[in-house]
PDB file of N, CA and C in Angstrom:
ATOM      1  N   UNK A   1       6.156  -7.133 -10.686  1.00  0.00           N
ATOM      2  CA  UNK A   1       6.624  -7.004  -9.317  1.00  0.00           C
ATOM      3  C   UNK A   1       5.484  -7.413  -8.377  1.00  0.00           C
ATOM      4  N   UNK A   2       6.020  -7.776  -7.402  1.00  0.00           N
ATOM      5  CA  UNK A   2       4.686  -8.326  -6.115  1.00  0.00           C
ATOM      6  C   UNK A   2       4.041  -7.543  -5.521  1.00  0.00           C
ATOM      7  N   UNK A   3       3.203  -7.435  -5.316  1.00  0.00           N
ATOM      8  CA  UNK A   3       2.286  -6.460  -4.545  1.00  0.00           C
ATOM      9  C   UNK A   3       2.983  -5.701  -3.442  1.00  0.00           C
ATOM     10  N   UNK A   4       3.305  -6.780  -2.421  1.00  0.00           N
ATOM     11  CA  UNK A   4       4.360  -6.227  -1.265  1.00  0.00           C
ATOM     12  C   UNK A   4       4.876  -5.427  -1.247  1.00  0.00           C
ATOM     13  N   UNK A   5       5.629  -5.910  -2.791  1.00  0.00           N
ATOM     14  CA  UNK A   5       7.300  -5.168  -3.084  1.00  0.00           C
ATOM     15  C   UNK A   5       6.837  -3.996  -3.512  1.00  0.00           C
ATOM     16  N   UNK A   6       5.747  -3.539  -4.479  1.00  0.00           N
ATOM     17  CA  UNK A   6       5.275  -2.602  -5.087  1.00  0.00           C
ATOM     18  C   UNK A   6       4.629  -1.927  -4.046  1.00  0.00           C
ATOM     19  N   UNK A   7       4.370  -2.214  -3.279  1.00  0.00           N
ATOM     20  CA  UNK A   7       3.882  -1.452  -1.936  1.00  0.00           C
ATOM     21  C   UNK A   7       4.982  -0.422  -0.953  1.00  0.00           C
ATOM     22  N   UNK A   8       5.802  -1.543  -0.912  1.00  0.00           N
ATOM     23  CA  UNK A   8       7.081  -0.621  -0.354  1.00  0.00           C
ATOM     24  C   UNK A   8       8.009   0.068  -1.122  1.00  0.00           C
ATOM     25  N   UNK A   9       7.943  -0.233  -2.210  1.00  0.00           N
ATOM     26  CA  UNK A   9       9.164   0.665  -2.972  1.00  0.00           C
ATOM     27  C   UNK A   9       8.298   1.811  -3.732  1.00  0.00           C
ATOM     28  N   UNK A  10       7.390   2.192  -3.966  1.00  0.00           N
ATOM     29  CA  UNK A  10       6.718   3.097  -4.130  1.00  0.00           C
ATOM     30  C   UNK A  10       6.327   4.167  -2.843  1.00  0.00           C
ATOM     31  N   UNK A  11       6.151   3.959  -1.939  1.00  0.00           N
ATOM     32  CA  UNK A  11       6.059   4.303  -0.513  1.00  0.00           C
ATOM     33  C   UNK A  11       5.295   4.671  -0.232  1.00  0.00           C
ATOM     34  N   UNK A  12       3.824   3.636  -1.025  1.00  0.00           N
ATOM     35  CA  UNK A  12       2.432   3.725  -0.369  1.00  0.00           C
ATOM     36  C   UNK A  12       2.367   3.127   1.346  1.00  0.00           C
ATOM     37  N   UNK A  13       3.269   2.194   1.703  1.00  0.00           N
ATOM     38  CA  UNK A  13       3.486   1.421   2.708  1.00  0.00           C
ATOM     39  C   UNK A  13       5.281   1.698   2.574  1.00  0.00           C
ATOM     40  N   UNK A  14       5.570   2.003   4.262  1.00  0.00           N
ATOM     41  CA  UNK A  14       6.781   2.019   4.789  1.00  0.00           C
ATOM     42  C   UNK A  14       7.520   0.729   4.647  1.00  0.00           C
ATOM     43  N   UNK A  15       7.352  -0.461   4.967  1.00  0.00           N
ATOM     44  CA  UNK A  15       8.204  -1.400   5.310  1.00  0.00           C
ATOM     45  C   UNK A  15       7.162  -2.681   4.110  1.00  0.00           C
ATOM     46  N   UNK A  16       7.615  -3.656   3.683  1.00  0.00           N
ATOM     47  CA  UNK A  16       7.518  -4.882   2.524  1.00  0.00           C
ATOM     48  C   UNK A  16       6.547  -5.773   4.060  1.00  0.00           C
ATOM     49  N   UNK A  17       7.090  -5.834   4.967  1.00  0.00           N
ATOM     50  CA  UNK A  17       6.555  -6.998   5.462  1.00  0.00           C
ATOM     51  C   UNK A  17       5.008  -5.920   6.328  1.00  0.00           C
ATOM     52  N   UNK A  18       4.940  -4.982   6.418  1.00  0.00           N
ATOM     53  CA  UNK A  18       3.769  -4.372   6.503  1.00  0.00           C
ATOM     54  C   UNK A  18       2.326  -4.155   5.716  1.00  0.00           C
ATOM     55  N   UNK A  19       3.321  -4.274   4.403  1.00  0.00           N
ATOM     56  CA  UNK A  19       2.332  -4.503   3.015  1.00  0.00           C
ATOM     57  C   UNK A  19       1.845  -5.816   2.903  1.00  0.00           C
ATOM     58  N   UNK A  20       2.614  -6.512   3.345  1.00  0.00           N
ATOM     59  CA  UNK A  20       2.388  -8.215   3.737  1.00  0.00           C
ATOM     60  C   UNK A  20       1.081  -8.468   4.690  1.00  0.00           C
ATOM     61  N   UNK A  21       1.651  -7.761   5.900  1.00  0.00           N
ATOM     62  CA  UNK A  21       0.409  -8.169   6.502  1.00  0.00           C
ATOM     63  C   UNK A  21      -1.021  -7.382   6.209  1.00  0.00           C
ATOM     64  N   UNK A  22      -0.653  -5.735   5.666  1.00  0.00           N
ATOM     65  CA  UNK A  22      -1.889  -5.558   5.258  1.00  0.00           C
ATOM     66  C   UNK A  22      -2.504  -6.475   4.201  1.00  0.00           C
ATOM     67  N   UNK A  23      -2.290  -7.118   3.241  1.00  0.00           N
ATOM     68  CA  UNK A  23      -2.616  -7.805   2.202  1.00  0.00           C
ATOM     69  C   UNK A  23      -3.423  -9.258   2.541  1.00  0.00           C
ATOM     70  N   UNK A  24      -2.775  -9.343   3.614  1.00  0.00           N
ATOM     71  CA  UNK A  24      -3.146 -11.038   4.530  1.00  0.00           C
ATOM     72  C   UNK A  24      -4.622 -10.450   5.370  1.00  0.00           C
ATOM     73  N   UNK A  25      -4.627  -9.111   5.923  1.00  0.00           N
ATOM     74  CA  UNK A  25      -5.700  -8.672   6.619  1.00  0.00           C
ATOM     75  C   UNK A  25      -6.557  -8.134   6.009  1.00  0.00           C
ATOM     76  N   UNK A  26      -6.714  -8.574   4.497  1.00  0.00           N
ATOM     77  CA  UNK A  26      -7.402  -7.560   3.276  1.00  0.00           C
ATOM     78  C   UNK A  26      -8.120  -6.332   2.997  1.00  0.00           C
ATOM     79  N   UNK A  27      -7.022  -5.807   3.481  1.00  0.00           N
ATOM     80  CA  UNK A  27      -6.911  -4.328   4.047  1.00  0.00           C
ATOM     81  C   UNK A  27      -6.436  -3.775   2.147  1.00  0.00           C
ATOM     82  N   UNK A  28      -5.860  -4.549   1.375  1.00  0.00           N
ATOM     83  CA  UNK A  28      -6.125  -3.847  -0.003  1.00  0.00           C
ATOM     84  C   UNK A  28      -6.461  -4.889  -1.081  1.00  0.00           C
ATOM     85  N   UNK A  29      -7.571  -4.040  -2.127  1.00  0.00           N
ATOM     86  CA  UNK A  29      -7.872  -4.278  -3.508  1.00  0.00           C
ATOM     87  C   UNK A  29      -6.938  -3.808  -4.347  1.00  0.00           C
ATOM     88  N   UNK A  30      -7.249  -4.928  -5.240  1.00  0.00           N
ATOM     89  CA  UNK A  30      -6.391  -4.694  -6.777  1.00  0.00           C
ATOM     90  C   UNK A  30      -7.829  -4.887  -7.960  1.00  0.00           C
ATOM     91  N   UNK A  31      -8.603  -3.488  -8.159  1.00  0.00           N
ATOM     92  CA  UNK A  31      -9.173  -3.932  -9.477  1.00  0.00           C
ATOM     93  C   UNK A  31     -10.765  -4.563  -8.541  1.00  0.00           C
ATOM     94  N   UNK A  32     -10.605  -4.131  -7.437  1.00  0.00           N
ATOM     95  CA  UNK A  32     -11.511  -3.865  -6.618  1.00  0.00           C
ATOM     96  C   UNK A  32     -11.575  -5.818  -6.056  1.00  0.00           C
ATOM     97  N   UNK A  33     -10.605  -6.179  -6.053  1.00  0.00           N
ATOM     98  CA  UNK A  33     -10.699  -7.853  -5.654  1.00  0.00           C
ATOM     99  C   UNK A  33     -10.069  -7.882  -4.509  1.00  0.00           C
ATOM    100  N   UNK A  34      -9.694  -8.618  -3.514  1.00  0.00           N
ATOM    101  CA  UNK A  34      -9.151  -8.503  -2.545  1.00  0.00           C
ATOM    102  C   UNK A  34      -7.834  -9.378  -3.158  1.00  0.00           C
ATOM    103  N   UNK A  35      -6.539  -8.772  -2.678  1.00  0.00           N
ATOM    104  CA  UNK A  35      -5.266  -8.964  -3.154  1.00  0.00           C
ATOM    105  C   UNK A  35      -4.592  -9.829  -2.188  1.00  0.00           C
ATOM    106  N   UNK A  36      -3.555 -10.979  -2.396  1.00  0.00           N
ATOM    107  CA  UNK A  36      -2.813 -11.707  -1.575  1.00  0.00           C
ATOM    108  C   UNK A  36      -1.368 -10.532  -2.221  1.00  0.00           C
ATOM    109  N   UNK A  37      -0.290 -11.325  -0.948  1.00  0.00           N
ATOM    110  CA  UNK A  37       1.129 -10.388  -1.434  1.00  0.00           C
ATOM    111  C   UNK A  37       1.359 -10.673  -1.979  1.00  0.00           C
ATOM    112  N   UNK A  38       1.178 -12.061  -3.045  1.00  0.00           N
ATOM    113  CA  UNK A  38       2.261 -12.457  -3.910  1.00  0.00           C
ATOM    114  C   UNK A  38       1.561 -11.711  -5.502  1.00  0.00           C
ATOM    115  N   UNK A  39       0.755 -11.624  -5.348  1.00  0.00           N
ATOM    116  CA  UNK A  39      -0.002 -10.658  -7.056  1.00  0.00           C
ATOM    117  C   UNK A  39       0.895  -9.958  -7.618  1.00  0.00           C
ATOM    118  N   UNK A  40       0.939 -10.315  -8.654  1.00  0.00           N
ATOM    119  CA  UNK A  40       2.132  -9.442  -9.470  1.00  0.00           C
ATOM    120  C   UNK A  40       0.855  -8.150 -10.170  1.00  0.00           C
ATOM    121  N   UNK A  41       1.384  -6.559  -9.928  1.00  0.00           N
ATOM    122  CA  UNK A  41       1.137  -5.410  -9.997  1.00  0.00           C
ATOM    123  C   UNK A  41       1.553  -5.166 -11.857  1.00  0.00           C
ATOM    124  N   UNK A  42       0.362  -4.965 -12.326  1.00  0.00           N
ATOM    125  CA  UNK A  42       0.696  -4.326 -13.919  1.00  0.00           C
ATOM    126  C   UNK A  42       0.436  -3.481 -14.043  1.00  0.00           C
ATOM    127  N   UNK A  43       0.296  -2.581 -15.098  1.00  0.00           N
ATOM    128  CA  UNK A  43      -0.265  -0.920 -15.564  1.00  0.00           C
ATOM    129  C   UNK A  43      -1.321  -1.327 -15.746  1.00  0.00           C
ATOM    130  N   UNK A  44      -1.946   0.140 -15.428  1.00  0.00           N
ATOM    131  CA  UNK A  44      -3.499   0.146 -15.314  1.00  0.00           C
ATOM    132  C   UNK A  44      -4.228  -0.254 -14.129  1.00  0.00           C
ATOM    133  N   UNK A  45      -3.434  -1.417 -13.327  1.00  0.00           N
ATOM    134  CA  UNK A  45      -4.294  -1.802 -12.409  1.00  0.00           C
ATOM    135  C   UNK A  45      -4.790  -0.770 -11.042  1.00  0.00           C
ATOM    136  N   UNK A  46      -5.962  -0.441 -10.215  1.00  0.00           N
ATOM    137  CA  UNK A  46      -6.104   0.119  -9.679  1.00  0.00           C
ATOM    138  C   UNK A  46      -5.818  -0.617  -8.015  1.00  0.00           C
ATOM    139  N   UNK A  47      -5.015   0.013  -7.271  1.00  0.00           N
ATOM    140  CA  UNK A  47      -4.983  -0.476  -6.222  1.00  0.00           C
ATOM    141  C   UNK A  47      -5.374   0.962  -4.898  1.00  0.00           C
ATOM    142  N   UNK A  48      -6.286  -0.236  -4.133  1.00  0.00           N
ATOM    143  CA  UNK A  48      -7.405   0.526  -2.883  1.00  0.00           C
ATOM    144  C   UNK A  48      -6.581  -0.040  -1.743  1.00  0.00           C
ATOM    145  N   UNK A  49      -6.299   1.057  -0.738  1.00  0.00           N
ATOM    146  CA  UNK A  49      -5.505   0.755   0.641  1.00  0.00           C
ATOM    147  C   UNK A  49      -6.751   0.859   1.128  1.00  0.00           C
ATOM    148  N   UNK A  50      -7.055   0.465   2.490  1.00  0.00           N
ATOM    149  CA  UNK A  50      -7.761   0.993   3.367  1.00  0.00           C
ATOM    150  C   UNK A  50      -7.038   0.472   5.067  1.00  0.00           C
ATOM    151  N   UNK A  51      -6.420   1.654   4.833  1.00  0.00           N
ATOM    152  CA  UNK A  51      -5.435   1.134   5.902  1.00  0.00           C
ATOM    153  C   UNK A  51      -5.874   2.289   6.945  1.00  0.00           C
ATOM    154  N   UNK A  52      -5.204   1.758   8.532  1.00  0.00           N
ATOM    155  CA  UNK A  52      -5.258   2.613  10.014  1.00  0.00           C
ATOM    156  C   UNK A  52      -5.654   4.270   9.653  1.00  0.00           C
ATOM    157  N   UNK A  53      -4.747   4.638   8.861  1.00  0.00           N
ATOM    158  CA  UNK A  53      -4.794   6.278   8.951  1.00  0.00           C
ATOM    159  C   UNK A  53      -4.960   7.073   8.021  1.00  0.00           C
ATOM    160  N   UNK A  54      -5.210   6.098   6.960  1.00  0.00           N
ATOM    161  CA  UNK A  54      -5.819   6.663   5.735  1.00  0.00           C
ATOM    162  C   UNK A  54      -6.646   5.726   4.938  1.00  0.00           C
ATOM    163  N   UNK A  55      -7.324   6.173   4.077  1.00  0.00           N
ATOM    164  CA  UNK A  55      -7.510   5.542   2.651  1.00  0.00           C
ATOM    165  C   UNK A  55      -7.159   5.962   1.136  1.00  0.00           C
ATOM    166  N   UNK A  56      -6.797   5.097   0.351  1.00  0.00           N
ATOM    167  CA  UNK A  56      -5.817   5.482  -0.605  1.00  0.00           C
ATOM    168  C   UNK A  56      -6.180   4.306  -2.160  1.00  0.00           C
ATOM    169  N   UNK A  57      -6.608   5.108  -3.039  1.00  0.00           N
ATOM    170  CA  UNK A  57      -6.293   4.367  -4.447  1.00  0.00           C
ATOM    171  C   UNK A  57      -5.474   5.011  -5.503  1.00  0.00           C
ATOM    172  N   UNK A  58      -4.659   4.548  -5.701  1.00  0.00           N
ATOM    173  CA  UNK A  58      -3.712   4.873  -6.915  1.00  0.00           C
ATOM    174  C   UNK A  58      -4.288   3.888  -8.196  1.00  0.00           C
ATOM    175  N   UNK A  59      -3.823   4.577  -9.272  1.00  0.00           N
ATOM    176  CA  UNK A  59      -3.394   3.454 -10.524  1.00  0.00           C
ATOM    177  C   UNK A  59      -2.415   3.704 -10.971  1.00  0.00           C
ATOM    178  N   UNK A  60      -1.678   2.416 -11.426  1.00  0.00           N
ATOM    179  CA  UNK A  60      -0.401   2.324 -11.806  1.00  0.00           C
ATOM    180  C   UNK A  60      -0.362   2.600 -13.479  1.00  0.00           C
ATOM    181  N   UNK A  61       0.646   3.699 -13.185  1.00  0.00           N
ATOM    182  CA  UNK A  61       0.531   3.817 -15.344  1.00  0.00           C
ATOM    183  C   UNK A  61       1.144   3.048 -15.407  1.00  0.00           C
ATOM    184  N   UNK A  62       2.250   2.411 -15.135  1.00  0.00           N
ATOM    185  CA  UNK A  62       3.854   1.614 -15.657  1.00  0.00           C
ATOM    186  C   UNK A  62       4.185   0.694 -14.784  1.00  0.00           C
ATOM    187  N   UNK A  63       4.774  -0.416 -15.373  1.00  0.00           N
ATOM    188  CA  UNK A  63       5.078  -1.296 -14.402  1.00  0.00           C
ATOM    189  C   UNK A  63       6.697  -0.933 -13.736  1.00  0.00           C
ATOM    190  N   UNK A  64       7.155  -1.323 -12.282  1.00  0.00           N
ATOM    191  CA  UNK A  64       8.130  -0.907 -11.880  1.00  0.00           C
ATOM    192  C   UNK A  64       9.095  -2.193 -12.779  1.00  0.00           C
ATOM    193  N   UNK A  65      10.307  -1.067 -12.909  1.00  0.00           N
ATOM    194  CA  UNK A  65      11.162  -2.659 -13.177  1.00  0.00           C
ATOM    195  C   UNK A  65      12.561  -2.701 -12.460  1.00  0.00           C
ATOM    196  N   UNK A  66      12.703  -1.955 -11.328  1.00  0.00           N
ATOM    197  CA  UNK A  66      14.033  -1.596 -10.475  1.00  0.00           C
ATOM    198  C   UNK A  66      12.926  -1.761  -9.235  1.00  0.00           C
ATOM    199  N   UNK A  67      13.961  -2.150  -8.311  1.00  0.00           N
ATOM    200  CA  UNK A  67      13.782  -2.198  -7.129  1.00  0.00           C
ATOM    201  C   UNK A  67      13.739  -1.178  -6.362  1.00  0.00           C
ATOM    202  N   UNK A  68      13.847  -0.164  -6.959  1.00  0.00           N
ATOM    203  CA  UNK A  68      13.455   1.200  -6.178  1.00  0.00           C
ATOM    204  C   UNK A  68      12.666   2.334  -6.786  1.00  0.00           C
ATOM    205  N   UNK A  69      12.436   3.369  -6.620  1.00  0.00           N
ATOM    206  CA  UNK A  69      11.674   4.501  -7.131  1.00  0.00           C
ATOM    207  C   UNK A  69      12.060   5.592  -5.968  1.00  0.00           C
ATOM    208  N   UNK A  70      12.391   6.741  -7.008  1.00  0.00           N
ATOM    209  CA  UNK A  70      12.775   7.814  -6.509  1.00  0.00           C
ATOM    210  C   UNK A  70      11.068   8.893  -6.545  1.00  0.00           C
ATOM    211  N   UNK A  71      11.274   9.271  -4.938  1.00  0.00           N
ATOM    212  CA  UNK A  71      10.003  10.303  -4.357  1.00  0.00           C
ATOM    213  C   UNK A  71       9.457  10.691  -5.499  1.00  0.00           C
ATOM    214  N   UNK A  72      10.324  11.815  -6.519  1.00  0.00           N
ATOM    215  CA  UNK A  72      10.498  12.840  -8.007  1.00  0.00           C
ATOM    216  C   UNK A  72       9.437  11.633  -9.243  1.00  0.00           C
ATOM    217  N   UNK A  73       9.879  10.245  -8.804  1.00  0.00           N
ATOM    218  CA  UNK A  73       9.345   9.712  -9.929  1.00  0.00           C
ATOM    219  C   UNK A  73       7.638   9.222  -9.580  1.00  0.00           C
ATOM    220  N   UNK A  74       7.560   9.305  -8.894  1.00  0.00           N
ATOM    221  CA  UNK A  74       6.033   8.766  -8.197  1.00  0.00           C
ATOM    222  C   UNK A  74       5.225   9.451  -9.714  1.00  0.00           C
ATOM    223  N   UNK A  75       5.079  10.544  -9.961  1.00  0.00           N
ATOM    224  CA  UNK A  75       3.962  10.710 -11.063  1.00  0.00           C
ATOM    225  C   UNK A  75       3.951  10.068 -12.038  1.00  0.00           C
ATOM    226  N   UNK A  76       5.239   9.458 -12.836  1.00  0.00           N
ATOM    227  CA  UNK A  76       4.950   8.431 -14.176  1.00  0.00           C
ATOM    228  C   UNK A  76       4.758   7.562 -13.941  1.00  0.00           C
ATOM    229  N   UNK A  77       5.103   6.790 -12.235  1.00  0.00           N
ATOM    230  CA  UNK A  77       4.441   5.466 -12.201  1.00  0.00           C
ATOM    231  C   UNK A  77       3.056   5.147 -11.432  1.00  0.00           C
ATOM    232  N   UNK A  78       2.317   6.591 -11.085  1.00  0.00           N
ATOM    233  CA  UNK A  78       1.444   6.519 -10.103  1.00  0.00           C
ATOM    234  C   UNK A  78       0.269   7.463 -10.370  1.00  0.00           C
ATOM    235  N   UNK A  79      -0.732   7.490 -10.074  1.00  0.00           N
ATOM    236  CA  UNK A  79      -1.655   8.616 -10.235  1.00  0.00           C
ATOM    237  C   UNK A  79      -2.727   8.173  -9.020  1.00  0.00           C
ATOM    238  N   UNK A  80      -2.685   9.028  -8.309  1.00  0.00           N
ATOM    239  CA  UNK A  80      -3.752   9.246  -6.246  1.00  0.00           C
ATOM    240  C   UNK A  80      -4.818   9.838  -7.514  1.00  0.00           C
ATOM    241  N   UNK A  81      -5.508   8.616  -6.757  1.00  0.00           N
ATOM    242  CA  UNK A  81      -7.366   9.124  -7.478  1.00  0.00           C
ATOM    243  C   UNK A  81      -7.800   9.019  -5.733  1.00  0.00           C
ATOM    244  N   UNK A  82      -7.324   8.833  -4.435  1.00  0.00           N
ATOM    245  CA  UNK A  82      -8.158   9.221  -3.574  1.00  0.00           C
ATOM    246  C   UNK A  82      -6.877   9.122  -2.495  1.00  0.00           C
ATOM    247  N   UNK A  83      -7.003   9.835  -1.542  1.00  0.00           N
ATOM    248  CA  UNK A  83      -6.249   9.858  -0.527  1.00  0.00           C
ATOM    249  C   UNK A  83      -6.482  11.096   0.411  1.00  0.00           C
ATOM    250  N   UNK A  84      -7.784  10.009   1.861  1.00  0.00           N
ATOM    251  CA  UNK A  84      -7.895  10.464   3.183  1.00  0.00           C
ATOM    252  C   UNK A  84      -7.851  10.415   4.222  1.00  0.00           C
ATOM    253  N   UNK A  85      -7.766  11.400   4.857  1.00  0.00           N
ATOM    254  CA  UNK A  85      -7.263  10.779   6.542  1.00  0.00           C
ATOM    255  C   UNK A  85      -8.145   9.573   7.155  1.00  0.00           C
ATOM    256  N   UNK A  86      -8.061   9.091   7.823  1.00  0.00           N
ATOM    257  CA  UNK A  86      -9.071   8.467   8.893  1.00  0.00           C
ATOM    258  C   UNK A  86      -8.699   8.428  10.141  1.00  0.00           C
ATOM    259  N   UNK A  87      -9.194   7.975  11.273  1.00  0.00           N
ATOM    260  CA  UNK A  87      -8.915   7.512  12.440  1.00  0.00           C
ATOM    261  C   UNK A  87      -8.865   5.952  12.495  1.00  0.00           C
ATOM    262  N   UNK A  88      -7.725   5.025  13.276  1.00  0.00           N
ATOM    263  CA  UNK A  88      -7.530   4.118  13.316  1.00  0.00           C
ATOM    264  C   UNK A  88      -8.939   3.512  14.442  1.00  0.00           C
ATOM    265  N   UNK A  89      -9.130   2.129  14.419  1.00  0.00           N
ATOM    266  CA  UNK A  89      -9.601   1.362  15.708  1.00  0.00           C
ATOM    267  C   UNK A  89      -9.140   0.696  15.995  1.00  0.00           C
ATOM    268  N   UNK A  90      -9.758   0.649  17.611  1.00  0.00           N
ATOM    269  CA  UNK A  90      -8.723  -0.380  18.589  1.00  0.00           C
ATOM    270  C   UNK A  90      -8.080  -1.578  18.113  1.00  0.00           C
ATOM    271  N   UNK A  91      -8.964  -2.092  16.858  1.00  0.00           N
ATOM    272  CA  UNK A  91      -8.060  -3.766  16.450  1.00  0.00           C
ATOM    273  C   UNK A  91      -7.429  -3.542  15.645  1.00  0.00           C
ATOM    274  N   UNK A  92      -6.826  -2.059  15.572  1.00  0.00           N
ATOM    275  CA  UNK A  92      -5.833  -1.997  14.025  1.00  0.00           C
ATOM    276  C   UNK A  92      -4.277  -1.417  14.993  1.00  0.00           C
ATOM    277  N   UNK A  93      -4.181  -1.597  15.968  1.00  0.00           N
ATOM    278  CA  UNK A  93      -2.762  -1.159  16.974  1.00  0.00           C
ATOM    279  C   UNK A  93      -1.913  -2.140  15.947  1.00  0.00           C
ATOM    280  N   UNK A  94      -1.981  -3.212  15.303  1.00  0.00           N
ATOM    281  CA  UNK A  94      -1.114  -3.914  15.240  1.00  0.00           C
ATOM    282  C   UNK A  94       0.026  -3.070  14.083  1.00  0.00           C
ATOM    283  N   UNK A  95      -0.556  -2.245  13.557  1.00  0.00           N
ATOM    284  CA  UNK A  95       0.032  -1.305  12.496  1.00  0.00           C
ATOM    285  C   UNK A  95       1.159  -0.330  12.562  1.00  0.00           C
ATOM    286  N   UNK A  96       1.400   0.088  14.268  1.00  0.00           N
ATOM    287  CA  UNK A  96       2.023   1.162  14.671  1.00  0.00           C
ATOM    288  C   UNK A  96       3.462  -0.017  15.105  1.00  0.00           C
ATOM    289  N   UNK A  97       4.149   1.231  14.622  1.00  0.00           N
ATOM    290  CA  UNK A  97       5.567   0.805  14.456  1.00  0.00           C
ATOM    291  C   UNK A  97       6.295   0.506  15.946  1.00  0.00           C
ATOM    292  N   UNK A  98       6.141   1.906  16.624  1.00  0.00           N
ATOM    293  CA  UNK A  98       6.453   1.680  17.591  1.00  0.00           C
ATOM    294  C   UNK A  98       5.246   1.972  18.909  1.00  0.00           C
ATOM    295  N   UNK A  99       5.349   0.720  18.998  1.00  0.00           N
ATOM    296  CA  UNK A  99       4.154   1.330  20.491  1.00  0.00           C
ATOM    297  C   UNK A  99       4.575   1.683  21.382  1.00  0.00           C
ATOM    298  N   UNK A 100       3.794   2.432  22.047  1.00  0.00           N
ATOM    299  CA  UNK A 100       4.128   3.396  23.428  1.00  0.00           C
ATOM    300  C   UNK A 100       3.123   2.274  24.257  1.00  0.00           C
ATOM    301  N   UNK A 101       4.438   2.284  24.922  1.00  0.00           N
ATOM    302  CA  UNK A 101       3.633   1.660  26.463  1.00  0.00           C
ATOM    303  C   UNK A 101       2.917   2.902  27.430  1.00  0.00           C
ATOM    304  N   UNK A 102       1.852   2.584  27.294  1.00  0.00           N
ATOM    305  CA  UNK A 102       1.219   3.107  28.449  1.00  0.00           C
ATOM    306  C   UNK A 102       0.858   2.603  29.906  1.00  0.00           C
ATOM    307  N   UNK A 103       1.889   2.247  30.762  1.00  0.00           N
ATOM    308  CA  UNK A 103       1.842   1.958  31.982  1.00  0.00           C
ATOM    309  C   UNK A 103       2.292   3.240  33.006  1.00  0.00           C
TER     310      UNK A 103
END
């Protein structure tokens, strides 16, 4: 499965085309390399977010083979070896879903 896709259907990342652009802004490692979206995701591999509001590495025990994953199943296909808060910076707005206008 593609990085993207494995990004969003696991629900390390909300939306496929978010995982997209984090991936383009190399905002995540695979195996500590910097990852494009199209990388196809195997077992074992370790993947590093370092995204707006957190930071996050999982490794994948199993490869997905459905297009979805249920919340319940996250532990046989996933194992959080790190996951912490952070504070975003000003050049990372592009991340928030919905912006608030402040005028």
């Amino acid at each position: 499965m593609r990085l993207d896709k494995f990004l969003q259907v696991s629900g390390l990342i909300k939306r496929r085309v978010l995982g997209n652009e984090a991936c383009d802004r190399g905002l995540v490692n695979v195996n500590g390399v910097r990852a494009k979206p199209t990388r196809e995701v195997k077992s074992g591999d370790v993947i590093d977010l370092h995204l707006p509001f957190r930071e996050v590495s999982v490794r994948v025990l199993q490869e997905l083979t459905s297009g979805t994953m249920r919340k319940s199943d996250r532990p046989k296909y996933l194992e959080t070896l790190r996951d912490e808060p952070r504070k975003p910076t000003q050049d990372e707005s592009w991340w928030e879903d919905d912006p608030v206008d402040q005028h």
